[in-house]
Protein backbone atom coordinates (compact mmCIF):
# COMPACT_ATOMS: atom_id res chain seq x y z
CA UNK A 1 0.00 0.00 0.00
CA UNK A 2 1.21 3.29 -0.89
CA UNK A 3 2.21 5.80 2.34
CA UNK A 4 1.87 9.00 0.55
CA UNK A 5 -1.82 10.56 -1.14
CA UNK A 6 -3.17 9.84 -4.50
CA UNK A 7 -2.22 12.99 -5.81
CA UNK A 8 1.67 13.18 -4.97
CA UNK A 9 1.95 9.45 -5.87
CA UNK A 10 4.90 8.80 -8.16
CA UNK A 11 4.12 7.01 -11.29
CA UNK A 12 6.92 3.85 -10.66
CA UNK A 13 5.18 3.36 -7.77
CA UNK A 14 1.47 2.92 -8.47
CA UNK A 15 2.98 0.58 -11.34
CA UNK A 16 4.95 -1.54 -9.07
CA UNK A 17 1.83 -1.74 -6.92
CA UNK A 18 -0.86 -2.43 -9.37
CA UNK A 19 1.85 -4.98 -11.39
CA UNK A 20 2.30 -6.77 -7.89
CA UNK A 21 -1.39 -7.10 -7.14
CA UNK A 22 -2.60 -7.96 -10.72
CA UNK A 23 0.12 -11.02 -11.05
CA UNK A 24 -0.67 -12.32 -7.48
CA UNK A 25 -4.85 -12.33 -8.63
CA UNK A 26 -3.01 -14.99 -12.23
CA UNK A 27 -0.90 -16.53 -10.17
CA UNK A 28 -3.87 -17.62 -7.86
CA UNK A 29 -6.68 -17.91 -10.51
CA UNK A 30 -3.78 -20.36 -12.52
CA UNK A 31 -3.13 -22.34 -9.09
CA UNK A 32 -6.69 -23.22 -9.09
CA UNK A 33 -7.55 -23.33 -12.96
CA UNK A 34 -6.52 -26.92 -13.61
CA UNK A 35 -8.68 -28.92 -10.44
CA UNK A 36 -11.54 -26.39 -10.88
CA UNK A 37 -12.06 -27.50 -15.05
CA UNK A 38 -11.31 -31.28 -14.31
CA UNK A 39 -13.79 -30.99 -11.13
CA UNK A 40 -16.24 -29.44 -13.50
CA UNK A 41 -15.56 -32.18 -16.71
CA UNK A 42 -16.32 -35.05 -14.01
CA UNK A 43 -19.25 -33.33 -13.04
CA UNK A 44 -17.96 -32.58 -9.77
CA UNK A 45 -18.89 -30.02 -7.10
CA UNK A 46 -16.42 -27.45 -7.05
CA UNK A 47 -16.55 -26.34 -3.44
């Protein structure tokens, strides 16, 4: 999380922060991709 306000932000910053957050949300969704599809192709419950 930034430590300074939105509107003295430096750009290298708020692109290392929103780069860091985006690949952690693929990294998780890909962790999960390959039980969740075969779960769902054997008409399993996914939860």
């Amino acid at each position: 999380m930034l430590s300074i306000p939105v509107d003295s932000g430096r750009l290298d910053e708020w692109t290392r922060m929103i780069g860091t957050n985006i690949t952690g949300a693929l990294f998780i969704i890909r962790a999960f991709t390959a039980g969740l599809v075969a779960a769902a192709t054997d008409g399993r419950s996914t939860d």
